[in-house]
N, C-alpha and C. Protein backbone atom coordinates (compact mmCIF):
# COMPACT_ATOMS: atom_id res chain seq x y z
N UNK A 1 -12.32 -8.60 14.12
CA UNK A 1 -10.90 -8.42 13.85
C UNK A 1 -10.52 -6.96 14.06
N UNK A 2 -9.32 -6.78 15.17
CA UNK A 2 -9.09 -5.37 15.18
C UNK A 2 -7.45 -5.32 14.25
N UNK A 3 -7.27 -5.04 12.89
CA UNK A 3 -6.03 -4.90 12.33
C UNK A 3 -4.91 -4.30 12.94
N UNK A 4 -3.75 -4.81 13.15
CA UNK A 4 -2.61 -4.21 14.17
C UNK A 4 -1.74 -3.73 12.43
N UNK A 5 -1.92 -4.08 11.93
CA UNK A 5 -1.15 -3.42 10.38
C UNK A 5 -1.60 -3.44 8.79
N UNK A 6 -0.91 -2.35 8.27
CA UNK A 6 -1.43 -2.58 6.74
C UNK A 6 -0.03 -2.58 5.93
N UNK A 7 0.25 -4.12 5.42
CA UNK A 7 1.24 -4.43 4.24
C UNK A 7 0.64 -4.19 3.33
N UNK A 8 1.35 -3.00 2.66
CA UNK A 8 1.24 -2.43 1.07
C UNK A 8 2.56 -3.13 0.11
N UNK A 9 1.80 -3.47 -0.80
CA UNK A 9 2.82 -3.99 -1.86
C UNK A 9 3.22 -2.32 -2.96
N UNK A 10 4.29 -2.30 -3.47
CA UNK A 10 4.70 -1.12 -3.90
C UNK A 10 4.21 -1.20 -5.28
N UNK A 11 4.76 -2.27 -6.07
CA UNK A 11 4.52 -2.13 -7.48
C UNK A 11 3.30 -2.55 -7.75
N UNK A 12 2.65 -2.06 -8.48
CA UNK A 12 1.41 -2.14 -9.48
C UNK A 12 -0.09 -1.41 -8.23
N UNK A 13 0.84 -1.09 -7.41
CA UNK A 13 -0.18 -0.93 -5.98
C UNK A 13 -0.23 0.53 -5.83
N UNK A 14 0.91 0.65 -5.36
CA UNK A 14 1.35 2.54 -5.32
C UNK A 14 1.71 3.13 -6.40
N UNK A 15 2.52 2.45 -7.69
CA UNK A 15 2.87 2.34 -9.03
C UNK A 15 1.73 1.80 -9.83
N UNK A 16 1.94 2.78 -10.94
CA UNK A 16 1.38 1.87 -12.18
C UNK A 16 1.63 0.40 -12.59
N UNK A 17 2.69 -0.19 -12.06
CA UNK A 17 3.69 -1.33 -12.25
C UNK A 17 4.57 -1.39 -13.54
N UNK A 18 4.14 -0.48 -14.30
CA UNK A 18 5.52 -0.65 -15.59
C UNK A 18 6.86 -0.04 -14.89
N UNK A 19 7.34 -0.68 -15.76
CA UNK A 19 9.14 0.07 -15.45
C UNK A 19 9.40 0.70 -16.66
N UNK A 20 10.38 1.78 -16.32
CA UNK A 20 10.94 2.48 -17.56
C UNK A 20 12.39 2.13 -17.60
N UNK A 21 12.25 1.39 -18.74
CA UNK A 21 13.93 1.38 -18.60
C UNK A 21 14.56 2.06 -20.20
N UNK A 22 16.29 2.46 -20.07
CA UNK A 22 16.33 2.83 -20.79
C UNK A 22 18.09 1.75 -21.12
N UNK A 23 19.35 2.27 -21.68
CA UNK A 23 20.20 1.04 -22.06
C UNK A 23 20.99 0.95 -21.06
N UNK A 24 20.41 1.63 -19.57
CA UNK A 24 21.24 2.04 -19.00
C UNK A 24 20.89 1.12 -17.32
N UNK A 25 19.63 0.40 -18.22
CA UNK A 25 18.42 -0.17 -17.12
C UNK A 25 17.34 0.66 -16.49
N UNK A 26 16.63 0.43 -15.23
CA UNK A 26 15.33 1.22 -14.88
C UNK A 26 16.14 1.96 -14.58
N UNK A 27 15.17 3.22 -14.51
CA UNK A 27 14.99 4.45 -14.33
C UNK A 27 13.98 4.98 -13.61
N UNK A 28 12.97 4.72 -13.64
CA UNK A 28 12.01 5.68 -12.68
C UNK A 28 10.61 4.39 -12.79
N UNK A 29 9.73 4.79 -11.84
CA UNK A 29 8.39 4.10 -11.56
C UNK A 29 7.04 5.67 -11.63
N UNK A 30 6.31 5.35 -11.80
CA UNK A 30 5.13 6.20 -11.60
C UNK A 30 4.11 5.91 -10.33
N UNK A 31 4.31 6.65 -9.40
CA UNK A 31 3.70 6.60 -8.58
C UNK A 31 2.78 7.97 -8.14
N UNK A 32 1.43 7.69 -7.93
CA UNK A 32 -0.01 8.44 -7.48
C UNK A 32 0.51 9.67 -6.56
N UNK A 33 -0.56 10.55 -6.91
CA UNK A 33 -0.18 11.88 -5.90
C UNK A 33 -1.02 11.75 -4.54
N UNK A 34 -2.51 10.82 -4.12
CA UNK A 34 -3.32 11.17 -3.47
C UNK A 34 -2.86 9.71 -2.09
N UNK A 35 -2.13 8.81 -2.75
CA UNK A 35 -2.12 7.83 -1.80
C UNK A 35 -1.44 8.19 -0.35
N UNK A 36 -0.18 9.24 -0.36
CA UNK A 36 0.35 9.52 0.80
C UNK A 36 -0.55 10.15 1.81
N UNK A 37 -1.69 10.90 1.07
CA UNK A 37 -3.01 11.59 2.20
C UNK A 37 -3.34 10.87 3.06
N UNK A 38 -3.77 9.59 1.99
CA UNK A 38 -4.89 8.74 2.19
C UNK A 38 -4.47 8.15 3.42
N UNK A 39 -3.26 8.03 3.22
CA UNK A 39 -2.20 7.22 4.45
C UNK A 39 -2.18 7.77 5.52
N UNK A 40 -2.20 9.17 5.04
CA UNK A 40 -1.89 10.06 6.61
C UNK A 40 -2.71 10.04 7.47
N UNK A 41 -4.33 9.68 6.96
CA UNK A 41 -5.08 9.62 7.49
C UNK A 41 -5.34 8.29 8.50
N UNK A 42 -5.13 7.03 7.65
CA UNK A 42 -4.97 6.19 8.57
C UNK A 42 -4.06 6.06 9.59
N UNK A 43 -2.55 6.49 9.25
CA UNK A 43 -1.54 6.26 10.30
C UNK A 43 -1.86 6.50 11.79
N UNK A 44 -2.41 7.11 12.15
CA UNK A 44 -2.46 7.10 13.85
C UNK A 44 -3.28 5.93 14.12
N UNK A 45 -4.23 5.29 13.04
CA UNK A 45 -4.72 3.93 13.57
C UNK A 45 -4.49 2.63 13.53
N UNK A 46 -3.09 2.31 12.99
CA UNK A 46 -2.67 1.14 11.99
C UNK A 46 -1.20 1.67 11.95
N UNK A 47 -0.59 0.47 12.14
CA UNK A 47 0.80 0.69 11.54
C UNK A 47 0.99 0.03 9.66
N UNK A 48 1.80 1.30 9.67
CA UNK A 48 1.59 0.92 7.73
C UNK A 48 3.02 0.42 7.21
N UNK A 49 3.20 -0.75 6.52
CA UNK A 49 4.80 -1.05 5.92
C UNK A 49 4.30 -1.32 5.01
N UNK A 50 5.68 -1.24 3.95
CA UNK A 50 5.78 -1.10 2.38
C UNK A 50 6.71 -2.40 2.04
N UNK A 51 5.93 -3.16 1.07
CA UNK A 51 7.06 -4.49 0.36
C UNK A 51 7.05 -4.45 -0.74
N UNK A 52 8.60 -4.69 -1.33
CA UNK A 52 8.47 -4.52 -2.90
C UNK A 52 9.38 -6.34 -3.46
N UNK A 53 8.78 -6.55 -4.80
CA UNK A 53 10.10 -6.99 -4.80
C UNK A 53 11.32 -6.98 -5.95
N UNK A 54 11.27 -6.01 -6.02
CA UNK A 54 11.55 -5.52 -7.05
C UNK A 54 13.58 -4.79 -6.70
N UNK A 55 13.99 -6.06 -6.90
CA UNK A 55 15.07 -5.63 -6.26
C UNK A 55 15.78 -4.49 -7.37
N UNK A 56 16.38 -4.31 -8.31
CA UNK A 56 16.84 -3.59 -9.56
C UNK A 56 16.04 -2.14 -9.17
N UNK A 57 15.17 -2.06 -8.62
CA UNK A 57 14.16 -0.75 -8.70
C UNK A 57 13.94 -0.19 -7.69
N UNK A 58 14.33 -0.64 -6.53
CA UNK A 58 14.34 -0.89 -4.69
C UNK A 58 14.78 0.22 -4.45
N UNK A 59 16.04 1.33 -5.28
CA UNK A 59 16.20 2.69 -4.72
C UNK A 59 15.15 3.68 -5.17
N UNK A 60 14.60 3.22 -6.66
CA UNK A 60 13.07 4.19 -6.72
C UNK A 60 11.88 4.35 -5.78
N UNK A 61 12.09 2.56 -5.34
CA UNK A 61 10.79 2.87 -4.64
C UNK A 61 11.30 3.69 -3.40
N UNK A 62 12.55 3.45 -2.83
CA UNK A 62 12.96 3.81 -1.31
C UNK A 62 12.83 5.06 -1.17
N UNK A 63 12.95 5.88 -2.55
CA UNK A 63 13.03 7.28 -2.44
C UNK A 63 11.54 7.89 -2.18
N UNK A 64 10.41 7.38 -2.69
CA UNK A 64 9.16 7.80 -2.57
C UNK A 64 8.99 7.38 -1.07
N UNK A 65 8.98 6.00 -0.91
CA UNK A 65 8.08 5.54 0.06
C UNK A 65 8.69 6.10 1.53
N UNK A 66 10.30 5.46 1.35
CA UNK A 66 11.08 5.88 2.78
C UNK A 66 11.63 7.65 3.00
N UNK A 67 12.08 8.25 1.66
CA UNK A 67 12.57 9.35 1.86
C UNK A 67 11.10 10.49 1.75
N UNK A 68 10.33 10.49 0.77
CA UNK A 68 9.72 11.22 0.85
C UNK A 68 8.58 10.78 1.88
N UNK A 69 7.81 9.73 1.68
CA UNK A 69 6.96 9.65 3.09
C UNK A 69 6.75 9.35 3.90
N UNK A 70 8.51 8.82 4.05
CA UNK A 70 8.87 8.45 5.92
C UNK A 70 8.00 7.00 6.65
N UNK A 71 7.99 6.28 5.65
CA UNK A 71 7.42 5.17 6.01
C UNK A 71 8.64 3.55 5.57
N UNK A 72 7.89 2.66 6.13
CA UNK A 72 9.38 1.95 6.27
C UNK A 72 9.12 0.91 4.91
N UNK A 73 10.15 0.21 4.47
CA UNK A 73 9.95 -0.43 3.33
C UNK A 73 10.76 -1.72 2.98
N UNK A 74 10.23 -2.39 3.16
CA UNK A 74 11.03 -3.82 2.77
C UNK A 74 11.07 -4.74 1.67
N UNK A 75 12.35 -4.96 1.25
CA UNK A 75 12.56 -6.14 -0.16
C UNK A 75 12.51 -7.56 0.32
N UNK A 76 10.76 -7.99 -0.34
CA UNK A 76 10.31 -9.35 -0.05
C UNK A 76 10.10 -9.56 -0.99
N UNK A 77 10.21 -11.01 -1.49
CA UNK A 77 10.01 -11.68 -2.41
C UNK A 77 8.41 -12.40 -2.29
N UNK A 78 7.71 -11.65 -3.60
CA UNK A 78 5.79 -12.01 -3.20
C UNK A 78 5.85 -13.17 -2.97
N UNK A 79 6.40 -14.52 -3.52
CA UNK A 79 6.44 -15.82 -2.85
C UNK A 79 6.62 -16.11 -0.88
N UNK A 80 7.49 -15.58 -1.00
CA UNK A 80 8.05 -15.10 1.16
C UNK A 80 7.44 -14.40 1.52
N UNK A 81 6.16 -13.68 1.36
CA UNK A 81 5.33 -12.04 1.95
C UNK A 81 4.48 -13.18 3.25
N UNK A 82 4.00 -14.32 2.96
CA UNK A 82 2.83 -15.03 3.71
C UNK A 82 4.43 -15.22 4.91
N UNK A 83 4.81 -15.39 4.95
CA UNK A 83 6.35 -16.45 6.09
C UNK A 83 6.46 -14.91 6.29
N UNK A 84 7.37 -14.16 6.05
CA UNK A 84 7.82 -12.91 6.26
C UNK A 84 6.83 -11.99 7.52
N UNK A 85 5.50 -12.33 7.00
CA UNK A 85 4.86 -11.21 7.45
C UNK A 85 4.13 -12.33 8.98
N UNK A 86 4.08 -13.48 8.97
CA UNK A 86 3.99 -14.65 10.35
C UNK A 86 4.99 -14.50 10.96
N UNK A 87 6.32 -13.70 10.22
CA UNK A 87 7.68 -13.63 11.46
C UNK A 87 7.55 -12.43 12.50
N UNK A 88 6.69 -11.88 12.08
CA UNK A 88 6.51 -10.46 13.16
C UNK A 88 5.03 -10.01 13.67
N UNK A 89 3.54 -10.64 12.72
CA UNK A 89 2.63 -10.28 12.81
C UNK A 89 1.66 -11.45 13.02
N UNK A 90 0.99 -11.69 13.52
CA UNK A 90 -0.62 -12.75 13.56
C UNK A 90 -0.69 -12.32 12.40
N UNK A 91 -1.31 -13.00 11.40
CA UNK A 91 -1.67 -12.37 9.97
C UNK A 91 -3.07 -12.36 9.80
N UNK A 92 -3.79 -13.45 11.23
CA UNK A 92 -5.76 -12.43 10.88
C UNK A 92 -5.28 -10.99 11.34
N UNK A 93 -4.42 -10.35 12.32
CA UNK A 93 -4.27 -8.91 12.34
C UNK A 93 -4.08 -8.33 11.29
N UNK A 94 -3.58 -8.78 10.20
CA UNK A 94 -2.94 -8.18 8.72
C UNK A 94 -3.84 -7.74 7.70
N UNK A 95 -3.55 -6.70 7.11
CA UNK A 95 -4.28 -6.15 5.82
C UNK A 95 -3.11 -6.28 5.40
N UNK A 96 -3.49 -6.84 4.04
CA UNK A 96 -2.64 -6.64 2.62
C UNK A 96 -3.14 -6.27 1.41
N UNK A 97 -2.65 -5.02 1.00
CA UNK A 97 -2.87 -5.12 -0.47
C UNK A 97 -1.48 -4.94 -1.30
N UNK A 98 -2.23 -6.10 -2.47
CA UNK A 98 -1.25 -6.38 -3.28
C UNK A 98 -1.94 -6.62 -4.74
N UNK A 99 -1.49 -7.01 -5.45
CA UNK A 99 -2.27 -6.84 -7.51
C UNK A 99 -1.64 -8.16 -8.25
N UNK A 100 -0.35 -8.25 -7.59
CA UNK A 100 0.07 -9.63 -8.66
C UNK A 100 -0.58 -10.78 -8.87
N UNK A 101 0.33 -12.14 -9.66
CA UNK A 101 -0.55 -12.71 -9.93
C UNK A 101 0.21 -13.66 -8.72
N UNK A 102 0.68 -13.62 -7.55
CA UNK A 102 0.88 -14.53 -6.76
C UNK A 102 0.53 -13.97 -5.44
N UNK A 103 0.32 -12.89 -5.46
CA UNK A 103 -0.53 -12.07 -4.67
C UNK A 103 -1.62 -12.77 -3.74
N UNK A 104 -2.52 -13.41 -4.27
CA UNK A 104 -3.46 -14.34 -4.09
C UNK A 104 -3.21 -15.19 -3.02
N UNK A 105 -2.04 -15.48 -2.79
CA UNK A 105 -1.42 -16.68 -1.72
C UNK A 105 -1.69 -15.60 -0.25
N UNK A 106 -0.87 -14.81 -0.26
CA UNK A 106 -0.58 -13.65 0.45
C UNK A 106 -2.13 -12.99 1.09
N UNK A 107 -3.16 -12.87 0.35
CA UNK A 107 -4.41 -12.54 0.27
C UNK A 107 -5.06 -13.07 1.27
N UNK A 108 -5.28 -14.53 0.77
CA UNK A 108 -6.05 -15.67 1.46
C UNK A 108 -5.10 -15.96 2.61
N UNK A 109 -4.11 -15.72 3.48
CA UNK A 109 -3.30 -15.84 4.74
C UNK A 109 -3.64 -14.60 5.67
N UNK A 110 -3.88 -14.17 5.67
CA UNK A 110 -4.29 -12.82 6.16
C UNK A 110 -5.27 -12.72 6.52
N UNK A 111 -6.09 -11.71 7.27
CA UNK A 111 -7.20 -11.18 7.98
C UNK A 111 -7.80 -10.44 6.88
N UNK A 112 -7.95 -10.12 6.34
CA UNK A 112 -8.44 -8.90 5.04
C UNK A 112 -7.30 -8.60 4.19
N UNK A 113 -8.07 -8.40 2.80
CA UNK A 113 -6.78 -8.17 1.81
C UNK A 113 -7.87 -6.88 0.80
N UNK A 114 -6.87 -6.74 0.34
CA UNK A 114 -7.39 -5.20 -0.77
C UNK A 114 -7.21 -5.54 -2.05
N UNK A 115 -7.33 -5.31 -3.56
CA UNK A 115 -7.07 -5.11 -4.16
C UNK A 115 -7.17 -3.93 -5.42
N UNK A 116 -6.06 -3.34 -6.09
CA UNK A 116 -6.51 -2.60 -6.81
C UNK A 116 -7.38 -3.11 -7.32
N UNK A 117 -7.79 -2.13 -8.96
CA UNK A 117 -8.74 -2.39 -9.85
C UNK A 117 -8.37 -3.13 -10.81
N UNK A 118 -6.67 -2.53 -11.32
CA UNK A 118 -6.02 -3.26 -12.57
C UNK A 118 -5.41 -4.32 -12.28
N UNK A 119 -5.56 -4.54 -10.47
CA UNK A 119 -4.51 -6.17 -10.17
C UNK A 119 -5.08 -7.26 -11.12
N UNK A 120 -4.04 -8.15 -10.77
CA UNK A 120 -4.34 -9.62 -11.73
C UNK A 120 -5.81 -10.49 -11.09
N UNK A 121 -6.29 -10.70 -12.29
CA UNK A 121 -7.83 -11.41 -11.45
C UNK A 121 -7.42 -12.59 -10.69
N UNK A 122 -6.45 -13.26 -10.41
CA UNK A 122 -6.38 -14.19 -9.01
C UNK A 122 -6.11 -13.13 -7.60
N UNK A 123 -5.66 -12.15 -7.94
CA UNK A 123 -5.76 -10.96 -6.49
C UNK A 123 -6.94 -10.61 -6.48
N UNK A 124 -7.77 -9.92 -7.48
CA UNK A 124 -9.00 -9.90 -7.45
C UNK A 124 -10.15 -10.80 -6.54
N UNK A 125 -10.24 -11.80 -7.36
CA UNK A 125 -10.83 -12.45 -6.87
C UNK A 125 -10.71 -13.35 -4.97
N UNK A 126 -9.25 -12.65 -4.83
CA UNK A 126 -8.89 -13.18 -3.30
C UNK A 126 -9.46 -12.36 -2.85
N UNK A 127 -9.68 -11.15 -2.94
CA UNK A 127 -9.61 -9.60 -2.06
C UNK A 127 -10.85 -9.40 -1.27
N UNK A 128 -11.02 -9.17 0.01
CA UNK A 128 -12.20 -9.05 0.36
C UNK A 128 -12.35 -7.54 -0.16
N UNK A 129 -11.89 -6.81 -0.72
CA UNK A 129 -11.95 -5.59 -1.72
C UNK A 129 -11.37 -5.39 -1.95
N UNK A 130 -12.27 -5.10 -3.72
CA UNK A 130 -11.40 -4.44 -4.63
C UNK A 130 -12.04 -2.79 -5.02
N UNK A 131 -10.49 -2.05 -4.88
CA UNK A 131 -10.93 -0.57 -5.45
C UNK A 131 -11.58 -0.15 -6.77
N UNK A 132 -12.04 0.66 -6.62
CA UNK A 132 -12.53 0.98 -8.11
C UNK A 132 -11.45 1.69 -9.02
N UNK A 133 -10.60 2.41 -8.22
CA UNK A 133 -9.43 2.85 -8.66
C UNK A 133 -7.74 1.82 -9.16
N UNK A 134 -7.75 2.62 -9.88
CA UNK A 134 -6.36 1.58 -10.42
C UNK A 134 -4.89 2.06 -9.18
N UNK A 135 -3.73 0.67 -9.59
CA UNK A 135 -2.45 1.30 -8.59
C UNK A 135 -2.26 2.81 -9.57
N UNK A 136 -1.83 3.82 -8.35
CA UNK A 136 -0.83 5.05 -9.13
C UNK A 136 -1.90 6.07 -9.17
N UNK A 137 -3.27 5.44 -9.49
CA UNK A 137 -4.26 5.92 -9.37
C UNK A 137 -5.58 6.64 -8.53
N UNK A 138 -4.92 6.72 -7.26
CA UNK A 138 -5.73 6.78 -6.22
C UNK A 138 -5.79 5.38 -5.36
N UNK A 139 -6.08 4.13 -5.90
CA UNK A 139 -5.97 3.19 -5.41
C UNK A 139 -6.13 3.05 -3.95
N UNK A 140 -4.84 3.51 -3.15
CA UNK A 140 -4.07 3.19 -1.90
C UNK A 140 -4.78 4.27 -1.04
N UNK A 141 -5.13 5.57 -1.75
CA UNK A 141 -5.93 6.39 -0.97
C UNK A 141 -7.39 5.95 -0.77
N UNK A 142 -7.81 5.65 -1.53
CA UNK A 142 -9.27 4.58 -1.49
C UNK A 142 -9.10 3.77 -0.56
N UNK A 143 -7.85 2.71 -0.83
CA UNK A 143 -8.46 1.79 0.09
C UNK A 143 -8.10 2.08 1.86
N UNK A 144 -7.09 3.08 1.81
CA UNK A 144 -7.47 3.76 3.09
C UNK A 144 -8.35 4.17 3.71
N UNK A 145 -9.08 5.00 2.75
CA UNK A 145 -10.45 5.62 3.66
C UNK A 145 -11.63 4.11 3.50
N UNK A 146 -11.37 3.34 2.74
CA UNK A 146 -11.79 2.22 3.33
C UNK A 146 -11.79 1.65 4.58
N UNK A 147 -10.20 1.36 4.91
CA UNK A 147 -9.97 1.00 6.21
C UNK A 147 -10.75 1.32 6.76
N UNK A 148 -10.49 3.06 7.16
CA UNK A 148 -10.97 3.78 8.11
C UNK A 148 -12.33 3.30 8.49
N UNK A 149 -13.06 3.96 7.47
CA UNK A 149 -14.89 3.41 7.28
C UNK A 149 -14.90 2.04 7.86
N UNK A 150 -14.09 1.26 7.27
CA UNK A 150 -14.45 -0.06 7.68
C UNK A 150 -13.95 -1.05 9.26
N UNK A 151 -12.87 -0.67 9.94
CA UNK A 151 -12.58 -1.20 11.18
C UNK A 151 -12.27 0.32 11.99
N UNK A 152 -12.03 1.19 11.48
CA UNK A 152 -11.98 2.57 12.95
C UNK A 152 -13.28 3.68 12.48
N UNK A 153 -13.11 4.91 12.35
CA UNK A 153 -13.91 5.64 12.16
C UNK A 153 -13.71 5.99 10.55
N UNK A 154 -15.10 6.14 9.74
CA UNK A 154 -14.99 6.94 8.34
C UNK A 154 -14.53 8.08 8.64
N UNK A 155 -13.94 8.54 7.49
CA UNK A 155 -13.33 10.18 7.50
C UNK A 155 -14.20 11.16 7.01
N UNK A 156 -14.38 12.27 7.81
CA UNK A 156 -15.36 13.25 7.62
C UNK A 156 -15.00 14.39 6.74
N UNK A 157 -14.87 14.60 5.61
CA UNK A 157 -14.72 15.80 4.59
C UNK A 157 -14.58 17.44 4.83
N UNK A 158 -15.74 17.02 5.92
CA UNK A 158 -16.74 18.49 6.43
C UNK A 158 -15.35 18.57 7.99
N UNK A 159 -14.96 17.90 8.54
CA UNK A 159 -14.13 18.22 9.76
C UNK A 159 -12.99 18.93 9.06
N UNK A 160 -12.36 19.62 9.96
CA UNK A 160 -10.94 20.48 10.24
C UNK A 160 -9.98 19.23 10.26
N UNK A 161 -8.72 19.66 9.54
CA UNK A 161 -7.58 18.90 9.38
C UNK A 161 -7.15 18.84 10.91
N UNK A 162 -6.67 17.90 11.22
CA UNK A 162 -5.58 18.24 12.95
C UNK A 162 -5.36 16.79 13.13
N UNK A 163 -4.72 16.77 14.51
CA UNK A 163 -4.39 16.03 15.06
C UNK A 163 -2.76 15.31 15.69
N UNK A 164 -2.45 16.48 14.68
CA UNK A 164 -0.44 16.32 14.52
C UNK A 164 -0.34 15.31 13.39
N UNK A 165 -0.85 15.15 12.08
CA UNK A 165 -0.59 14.41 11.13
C UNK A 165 -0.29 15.21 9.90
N UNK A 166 0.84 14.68 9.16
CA UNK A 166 1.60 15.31 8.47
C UNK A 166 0.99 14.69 7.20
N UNK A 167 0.18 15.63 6.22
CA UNK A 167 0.01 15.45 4.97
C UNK A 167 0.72 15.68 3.97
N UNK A 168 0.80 15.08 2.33
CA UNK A 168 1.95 15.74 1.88
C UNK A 168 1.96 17.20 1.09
N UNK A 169 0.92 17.54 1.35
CA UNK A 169 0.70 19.04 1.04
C UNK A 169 1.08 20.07 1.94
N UNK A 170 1.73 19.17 3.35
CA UNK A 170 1.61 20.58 4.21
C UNK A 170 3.30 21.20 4.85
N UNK A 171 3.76 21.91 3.70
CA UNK A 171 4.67 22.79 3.72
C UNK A 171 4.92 23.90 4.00
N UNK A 172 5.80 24.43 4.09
CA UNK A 172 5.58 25.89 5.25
C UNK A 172 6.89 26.24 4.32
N UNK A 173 6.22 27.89 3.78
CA UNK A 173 8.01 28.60 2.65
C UNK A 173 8.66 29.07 3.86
């Protein structure tokens, strides 16, 4: 299997999955500092999209995922992710990771699936891996350099950054 994409689920994946709400409704999500690396690293080998479904919360996530790391992001309903993602992709090409507890459907349709650590044990148990890391937690950066290791090249520690890939550390005053 050579993967033509990686569907990331947003909540409980890139997020902790709680919501904060206050009387005013949500407010903010918690999302990981290391996963956008992790990403950067894969992107030149894989195309990467983001699904949430979390409609009420859809401008939190848009702001991390689309504004800050320029990646694209779509409101699917985890029931529609298996149909959704057959409307544009072969889905043995597909990686998915996702944590819910319907997740599982989505999992087993696909070519390889991921799961966090804290997903629900029916994602678990679908996942041809699970991270050791929790969502929010590294998670998404793990299972990137997974990818890598596992269908293109592992990532070398000891090599020089390059290639024209934009990490999110790399700012210029």
């Amino acid at each position: 299997m050579t993967p033509k994409v990686f569907v990331c689920d947003v909540d409980g994946v890139m997020t902790d999955g709680a919501f904060y709400y206050t009387t005013e409704g949500k407010v903010m999500k918690r999302f990981g500092g290391d996963d956008h690396d992790g990403l950067s690293l894969l992107k030149p080998h894989i195309e990467i999209r983001f699904v949430t479904g979390d409609k009420r919360g859809f401008d939190i996530s848009k702001a991390r995922i689309v504004t800050d790391m320029k990646m694209p992001l779509d409101l699917v309903s985890t029931i529609e992710r298996l149909a959704w993602i057959s409307q544009s992709y072969n889905p043995a090409e597909v990686i998915y990771m996702g944590d819910g507890i319907f997740d599982h459907y989505v999992m087993r349709g696909v070519g390889y699936s991921i799961a966090p650590a804290n997903s629900h044990p029916f994602a678990r148990a679908a996942a041809n891996y699970t991270t050791a890391a929790c969502g929010a937690e590294g998670a998404v950066a793990e299972a990137a350099l997974h990818v890598l290791e596992k269908f293109y090249m592992a990532y070398d520690p000891a090599a020089p950054l390059g290639g024209g890939v934009t990490f999110s550390g790399a700012w210029k005053t």
